[in-house]
C-alpha atoms as a PDB file:
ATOM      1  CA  UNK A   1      19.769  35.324 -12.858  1.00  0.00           C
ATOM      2  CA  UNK A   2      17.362  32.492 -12.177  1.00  0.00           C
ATOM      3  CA  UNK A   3      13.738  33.656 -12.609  1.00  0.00           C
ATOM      4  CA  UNK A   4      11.974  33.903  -9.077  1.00  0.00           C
ATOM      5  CA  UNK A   5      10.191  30.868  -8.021  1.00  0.00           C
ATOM      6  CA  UNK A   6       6.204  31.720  -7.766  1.00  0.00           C
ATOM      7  CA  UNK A   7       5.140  28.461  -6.749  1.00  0.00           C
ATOM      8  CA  UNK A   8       7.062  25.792  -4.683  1.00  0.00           C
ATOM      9  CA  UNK A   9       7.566  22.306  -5.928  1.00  0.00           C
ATOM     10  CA  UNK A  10       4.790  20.384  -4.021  1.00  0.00           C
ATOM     11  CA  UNK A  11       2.431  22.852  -5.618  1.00  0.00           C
ATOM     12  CA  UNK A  12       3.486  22.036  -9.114  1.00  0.00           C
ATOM     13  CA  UNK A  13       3.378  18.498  -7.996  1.00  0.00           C
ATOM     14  CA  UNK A  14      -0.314  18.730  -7.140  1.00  0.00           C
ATOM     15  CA  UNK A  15      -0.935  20.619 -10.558  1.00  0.00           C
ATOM     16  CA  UNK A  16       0.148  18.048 -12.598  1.00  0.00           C
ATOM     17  CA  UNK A  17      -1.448  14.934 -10.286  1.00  0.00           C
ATOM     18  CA  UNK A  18      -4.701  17.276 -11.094  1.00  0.00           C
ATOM     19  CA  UNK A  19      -4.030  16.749 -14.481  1.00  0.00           C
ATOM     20  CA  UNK A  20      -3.707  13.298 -14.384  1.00  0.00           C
ATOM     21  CA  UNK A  21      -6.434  12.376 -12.360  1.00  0.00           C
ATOM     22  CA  UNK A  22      -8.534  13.604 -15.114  1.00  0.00           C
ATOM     23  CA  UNK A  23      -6.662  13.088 -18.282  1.00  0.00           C
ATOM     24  CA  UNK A  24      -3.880  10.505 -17.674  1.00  0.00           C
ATOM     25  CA  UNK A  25      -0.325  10.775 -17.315  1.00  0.00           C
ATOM     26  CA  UNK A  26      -0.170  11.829 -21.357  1.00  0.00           C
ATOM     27  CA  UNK A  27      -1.899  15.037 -20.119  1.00  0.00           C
ATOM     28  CA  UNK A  28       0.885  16.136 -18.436  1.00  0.00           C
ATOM     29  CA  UNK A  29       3.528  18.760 -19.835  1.00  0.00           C
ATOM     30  CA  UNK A  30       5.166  21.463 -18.785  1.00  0.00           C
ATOM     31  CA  UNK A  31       2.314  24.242 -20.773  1.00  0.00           C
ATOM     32  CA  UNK A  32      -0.771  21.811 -19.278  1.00  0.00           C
ATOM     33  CA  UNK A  33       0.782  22.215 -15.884  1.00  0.00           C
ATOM     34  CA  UNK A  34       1.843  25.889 -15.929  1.00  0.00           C
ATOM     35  CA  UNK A  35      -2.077  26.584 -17.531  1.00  0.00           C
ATOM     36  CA  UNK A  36      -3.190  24.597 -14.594  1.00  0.00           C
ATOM     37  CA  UNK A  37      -1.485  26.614 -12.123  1.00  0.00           C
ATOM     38  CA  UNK A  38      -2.055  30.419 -14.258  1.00  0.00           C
ATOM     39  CA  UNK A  39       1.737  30.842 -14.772  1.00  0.00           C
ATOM     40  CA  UNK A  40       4.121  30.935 -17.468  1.00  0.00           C
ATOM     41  CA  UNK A  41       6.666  28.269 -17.312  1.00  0.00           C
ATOM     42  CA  UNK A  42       9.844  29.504 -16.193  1.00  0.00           C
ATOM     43  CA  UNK A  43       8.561  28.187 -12.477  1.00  0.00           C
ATOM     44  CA  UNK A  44       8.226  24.848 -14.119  1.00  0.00           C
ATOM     45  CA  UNK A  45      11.522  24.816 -15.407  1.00  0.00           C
ATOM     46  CA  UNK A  46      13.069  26.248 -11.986  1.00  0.00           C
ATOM     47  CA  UNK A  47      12.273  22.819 -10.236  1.00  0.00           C
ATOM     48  CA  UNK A  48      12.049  20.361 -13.243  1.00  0.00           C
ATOM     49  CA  UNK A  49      14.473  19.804 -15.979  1.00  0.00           C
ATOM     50  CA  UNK A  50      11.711  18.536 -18.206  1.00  0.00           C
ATOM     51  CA  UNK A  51       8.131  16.837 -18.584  1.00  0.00           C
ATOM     52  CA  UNK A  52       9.882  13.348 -17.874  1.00  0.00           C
ATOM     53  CA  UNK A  53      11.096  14.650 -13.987  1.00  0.00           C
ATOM     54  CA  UNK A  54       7.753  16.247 -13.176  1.00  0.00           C
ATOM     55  CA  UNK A  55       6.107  12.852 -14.688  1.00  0.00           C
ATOM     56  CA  UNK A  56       8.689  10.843 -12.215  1.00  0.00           C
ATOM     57  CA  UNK A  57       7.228  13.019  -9.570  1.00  0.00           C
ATOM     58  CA  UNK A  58       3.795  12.678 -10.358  1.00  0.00           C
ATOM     59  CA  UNK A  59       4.102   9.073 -10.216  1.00  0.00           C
ATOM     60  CA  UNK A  60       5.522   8.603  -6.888  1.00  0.00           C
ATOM     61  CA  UNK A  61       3.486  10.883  -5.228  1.00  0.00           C
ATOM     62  CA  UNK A  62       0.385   8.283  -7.077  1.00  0.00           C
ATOM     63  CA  UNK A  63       2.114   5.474  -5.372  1.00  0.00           C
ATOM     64  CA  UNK A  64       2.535   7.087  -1.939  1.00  0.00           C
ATOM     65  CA  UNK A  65      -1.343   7.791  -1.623  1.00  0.00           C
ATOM     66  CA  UNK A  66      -1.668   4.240  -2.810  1.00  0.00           C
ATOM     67  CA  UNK A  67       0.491   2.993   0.087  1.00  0.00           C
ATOM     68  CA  UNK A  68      -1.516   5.270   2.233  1.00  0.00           C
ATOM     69  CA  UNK A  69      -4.382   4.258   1.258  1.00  0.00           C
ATOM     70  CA  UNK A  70      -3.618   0.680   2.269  1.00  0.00           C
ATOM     71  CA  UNK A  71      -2.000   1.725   5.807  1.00  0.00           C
ATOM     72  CA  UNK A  72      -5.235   3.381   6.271  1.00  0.00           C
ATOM     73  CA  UNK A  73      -6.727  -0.463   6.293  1.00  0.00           C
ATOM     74  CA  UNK A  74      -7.136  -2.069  10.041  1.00  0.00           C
ATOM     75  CA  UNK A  75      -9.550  -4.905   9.252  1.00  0.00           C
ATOM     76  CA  UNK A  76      -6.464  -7.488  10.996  1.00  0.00           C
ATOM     77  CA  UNK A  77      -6.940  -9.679   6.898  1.00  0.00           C
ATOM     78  CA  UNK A  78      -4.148  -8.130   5.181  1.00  0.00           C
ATOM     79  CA  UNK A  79      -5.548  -9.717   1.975  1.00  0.00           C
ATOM     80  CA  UNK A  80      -8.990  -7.488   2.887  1.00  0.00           C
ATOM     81  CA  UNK A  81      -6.965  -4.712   3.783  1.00  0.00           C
ATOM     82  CA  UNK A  82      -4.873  -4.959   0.309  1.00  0.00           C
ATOM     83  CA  UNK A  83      -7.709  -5.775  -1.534  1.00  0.00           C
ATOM     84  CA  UNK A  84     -10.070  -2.801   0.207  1.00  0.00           C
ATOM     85  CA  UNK A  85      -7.204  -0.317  -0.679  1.00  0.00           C
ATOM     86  CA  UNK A  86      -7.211  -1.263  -4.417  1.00  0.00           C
ATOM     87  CA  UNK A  87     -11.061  -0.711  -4.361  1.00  0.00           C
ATOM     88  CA  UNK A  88     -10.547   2.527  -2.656  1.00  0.00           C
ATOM     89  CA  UNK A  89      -7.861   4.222  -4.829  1.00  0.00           C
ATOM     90  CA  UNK A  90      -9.530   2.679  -8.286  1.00  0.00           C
ATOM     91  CA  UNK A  91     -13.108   4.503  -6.959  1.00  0.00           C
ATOM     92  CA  UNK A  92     -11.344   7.736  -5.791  1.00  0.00           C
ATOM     93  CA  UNK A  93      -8.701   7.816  -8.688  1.00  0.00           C
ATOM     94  CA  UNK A  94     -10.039   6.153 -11.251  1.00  0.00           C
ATOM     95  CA  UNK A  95      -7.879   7.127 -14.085  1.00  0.00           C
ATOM     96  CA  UNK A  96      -5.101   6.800 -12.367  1.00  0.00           C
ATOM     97  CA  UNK A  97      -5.846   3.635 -11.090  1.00  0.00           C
ATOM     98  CA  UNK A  98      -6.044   2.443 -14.610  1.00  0.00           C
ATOM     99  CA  UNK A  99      -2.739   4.151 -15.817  1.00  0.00           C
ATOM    100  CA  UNK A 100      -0.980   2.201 -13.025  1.00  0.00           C
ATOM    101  CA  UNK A 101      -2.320  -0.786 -14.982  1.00  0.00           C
ATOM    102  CA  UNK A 102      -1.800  -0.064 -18.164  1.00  0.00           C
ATOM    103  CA  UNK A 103       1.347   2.539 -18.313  1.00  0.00           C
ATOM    104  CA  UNK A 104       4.633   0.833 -19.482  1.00  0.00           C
ATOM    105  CA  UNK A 105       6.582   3.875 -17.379  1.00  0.00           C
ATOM    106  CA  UNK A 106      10.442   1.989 -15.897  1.00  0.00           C
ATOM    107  CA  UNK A 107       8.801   3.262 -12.536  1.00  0.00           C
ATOM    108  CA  UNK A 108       5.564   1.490 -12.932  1.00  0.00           C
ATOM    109  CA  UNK A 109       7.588  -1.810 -13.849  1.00  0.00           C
ATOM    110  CA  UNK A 110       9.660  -1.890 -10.963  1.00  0.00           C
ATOM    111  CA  UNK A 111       6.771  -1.281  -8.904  1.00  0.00           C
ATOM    112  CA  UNK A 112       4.901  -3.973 -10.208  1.00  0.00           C
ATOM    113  CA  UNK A 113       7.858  -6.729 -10.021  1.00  0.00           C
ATOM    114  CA  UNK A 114       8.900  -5.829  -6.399  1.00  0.00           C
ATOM    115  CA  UNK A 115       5.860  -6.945  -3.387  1.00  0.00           C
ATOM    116  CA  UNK A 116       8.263  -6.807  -0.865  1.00  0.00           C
ATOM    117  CA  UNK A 117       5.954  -4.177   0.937  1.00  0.00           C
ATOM    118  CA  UNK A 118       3.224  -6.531   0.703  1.00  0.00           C
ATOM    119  CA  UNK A 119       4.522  -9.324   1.780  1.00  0.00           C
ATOM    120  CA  UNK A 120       5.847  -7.858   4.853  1.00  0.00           C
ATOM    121  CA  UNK A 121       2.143  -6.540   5.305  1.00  0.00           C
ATOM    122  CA  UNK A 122       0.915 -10.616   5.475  1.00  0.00           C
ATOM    123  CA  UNK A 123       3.327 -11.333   7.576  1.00  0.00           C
ATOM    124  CA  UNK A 124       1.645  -9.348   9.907  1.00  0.00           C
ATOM    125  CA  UNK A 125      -1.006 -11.825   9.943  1.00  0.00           C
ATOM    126  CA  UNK A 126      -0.196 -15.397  12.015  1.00  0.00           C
ATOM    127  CA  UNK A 127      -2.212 -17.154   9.503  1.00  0.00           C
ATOM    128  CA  UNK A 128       0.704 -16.439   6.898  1.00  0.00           C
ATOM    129  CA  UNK A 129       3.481 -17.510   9.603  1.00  0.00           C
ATOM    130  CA  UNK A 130       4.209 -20.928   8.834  1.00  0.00           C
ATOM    131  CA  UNK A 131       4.042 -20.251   4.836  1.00  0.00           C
ATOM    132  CA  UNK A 132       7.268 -19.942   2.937  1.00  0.00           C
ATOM    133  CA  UNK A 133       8.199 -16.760   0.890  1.00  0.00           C
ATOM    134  CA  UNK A 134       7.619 -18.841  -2.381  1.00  0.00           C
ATOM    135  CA  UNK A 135       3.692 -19.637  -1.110  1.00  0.00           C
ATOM    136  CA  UNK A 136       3.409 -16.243  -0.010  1.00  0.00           C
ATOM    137  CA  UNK A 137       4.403 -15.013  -3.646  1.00  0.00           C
ATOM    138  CA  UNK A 138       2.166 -17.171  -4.815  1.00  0.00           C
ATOM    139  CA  UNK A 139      -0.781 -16.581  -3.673  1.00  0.00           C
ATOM    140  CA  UNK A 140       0.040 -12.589  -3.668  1.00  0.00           C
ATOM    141  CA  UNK A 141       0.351 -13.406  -7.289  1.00  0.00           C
ATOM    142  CA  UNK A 142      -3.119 -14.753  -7.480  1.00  0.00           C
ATOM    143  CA  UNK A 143      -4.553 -12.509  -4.827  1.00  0.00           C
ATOM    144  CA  UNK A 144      -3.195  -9.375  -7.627  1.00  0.00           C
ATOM    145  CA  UNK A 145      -4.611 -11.129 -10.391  1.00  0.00           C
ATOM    146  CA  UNK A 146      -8.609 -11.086  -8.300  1.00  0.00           C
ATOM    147  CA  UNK A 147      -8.290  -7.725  -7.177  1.00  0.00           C
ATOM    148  CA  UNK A 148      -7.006  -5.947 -10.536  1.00  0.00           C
ATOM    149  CA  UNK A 149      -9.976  -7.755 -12.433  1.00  0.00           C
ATOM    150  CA  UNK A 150     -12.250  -6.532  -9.836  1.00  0.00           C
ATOM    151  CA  UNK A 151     -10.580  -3.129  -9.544  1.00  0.00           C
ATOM    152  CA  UNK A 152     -10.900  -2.271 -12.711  1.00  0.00           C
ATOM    153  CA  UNK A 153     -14.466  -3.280 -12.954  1.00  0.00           C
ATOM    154  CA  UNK A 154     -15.316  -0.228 -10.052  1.00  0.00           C
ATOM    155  CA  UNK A 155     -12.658   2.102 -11.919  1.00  0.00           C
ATOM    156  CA  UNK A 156     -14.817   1.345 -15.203  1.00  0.00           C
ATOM    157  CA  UNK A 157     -18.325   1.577 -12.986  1.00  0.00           C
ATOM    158  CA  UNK A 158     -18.624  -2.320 -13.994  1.00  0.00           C
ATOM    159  CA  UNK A 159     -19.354  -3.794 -10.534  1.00  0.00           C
ATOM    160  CA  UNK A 160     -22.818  -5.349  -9.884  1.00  0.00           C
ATOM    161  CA  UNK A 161     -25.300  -3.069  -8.174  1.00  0.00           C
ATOM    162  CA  UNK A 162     -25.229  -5.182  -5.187  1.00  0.00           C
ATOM    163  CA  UNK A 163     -20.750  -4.912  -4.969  1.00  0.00           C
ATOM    164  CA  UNK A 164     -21.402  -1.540  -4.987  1.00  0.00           C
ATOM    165  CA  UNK A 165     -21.735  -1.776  -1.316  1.00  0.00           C
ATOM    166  CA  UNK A 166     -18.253  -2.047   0.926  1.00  0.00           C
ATOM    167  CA  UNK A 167     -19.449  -4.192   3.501  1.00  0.00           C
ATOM    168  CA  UNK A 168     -20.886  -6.843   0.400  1.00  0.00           C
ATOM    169  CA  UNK A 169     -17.141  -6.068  -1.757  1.00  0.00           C
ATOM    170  CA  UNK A 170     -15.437  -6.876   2.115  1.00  0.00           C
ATOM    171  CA  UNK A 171     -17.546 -10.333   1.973  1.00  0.00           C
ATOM    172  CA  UNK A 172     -16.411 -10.847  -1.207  1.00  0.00           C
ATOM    173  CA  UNK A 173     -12.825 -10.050  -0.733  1.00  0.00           C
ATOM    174  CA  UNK A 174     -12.728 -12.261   2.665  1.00  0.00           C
ATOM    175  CA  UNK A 175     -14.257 -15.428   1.153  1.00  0.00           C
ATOM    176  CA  UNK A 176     -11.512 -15.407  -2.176  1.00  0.00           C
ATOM    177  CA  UNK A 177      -8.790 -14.913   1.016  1.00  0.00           C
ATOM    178  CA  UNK A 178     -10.259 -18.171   2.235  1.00  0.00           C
ATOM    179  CA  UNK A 179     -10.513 -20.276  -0.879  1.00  0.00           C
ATOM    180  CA  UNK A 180      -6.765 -18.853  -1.627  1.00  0.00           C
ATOM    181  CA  UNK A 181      -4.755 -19.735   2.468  1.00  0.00           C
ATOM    182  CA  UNK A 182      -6.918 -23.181   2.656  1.00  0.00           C
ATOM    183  CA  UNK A 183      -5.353 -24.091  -0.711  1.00  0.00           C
ATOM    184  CA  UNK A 184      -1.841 -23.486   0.345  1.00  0.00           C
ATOM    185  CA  UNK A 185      -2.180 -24.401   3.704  1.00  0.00           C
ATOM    186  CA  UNK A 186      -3.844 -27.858   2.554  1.00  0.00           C
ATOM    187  CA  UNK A 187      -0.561 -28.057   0.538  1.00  0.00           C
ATOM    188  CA  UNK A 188       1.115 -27.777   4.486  1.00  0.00           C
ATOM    189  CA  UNK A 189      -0.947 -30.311   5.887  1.00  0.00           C
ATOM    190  CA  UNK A 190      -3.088 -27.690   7.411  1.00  0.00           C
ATOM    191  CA  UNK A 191      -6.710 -28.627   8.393  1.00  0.00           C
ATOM    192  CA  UNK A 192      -9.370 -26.427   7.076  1.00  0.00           C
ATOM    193  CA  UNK A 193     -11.541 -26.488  10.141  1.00  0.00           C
ATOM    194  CA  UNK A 194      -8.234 -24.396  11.654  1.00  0.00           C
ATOM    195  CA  UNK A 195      -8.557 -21.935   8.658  1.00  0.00           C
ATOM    196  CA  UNK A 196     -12.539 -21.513   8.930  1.00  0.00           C
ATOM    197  CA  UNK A 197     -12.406 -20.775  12.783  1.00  0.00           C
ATOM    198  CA  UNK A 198      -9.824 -18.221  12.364  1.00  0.00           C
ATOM    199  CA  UNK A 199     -11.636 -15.877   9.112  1.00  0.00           C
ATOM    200  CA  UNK A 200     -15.479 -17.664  10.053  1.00  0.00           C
ATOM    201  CA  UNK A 201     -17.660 -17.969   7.308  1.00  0.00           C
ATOM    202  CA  UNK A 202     -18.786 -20.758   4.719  1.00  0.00           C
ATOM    203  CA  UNK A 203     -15.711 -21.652   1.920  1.00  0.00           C
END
């Protein structure tokens, strides 16, 4: 007979996230997790074949507050919004921001090659409308590239006293959205005037 399930999956879930919020996804094993939760480790083992499942587990449920996190955004600048949501979940999860980085997890990869999510989430903006999917990749690419650098910097407590601010890091993160849309749409013949009425502020 199966031993009797003390604690339901979503709870183990949350134990182990726990863990990794403060030690990484390494921290996580089936004894760390049943410690966590003051059990022995037959309840583990009732919902999870092994440390790899729960880890599988713990990772989505990282990504899904990530995705939250940018729903969450409303600023109308889905490159704000995106980049605001990075700053958010590398201040509030902090090591887990910089396992997403840095872990080499099959999950993690696929995540990182597929922005289909975000890309729909620009489209949302007119100012994207008349760029093609390849432009759109592009500057997504380069948009990643700004906000990992500066993500990392809050996750590390490396930002400048005066980007500690949200309203200063929003500045910040709407004038690199500039510089990046008037390049490509100079590439479409765009004028810039256009592209400064729409966002406001200097290049």
């Amino acid at each position: 007979m199966a031993p009797k399930t003390k604690f339901t999956k979503e709870q183990i879930i949350d134990a182990a996230f726990d863990i990794a919020s403060s030690e990484g996804f390494a921290g996580i094993t089936i004894r760390s997790v049943a410690a966590k939760l003051g059990s022995s480790i037959a309840p583990i083992y009732v919902n999870f074949k092994d440390t790899e499942e729960l880890l599988e587990a713990v990772i989505e449920k990282t990504l899904m507050i990530s995705k939250q996190i940018l729903q969450e955004q409303q600023s109308g600048d889905p490159f704000k919004d995106i980049g605001m949501a990075s700053l958010l979940f590398a201040k509030k999860y902090s090591v887990l921001f910089l396992e997403l980085i840095n872990s080499k997890h099959p999950l993690l990869k696929q995540q990182h090659s597929s922005g289909g999510f975000l890309i729909e989430h620009m489209r949302s903006d007119p100012i994207f409308s008349r760029l093609s999917d390849e432009q759109l990749e592009l500057i997504l690419l380069k948009m990643k590239l700004f906000h990992t650098g500066i993500s990392v910097m809050a996750a590390s407590n490396q930002l400048p006293d005066a980007f500690e601010d949200e309203a200063q890091l929003a500045a910040l993160l709407n004038s690199t959205a500039i510089d990046l849309i008037v390049a490509a749409h100079v590439q479409n013949e765009k004028t810039i005037e256009q592209l400064i009425q729409q966002y406001g502020g200097p290049l």
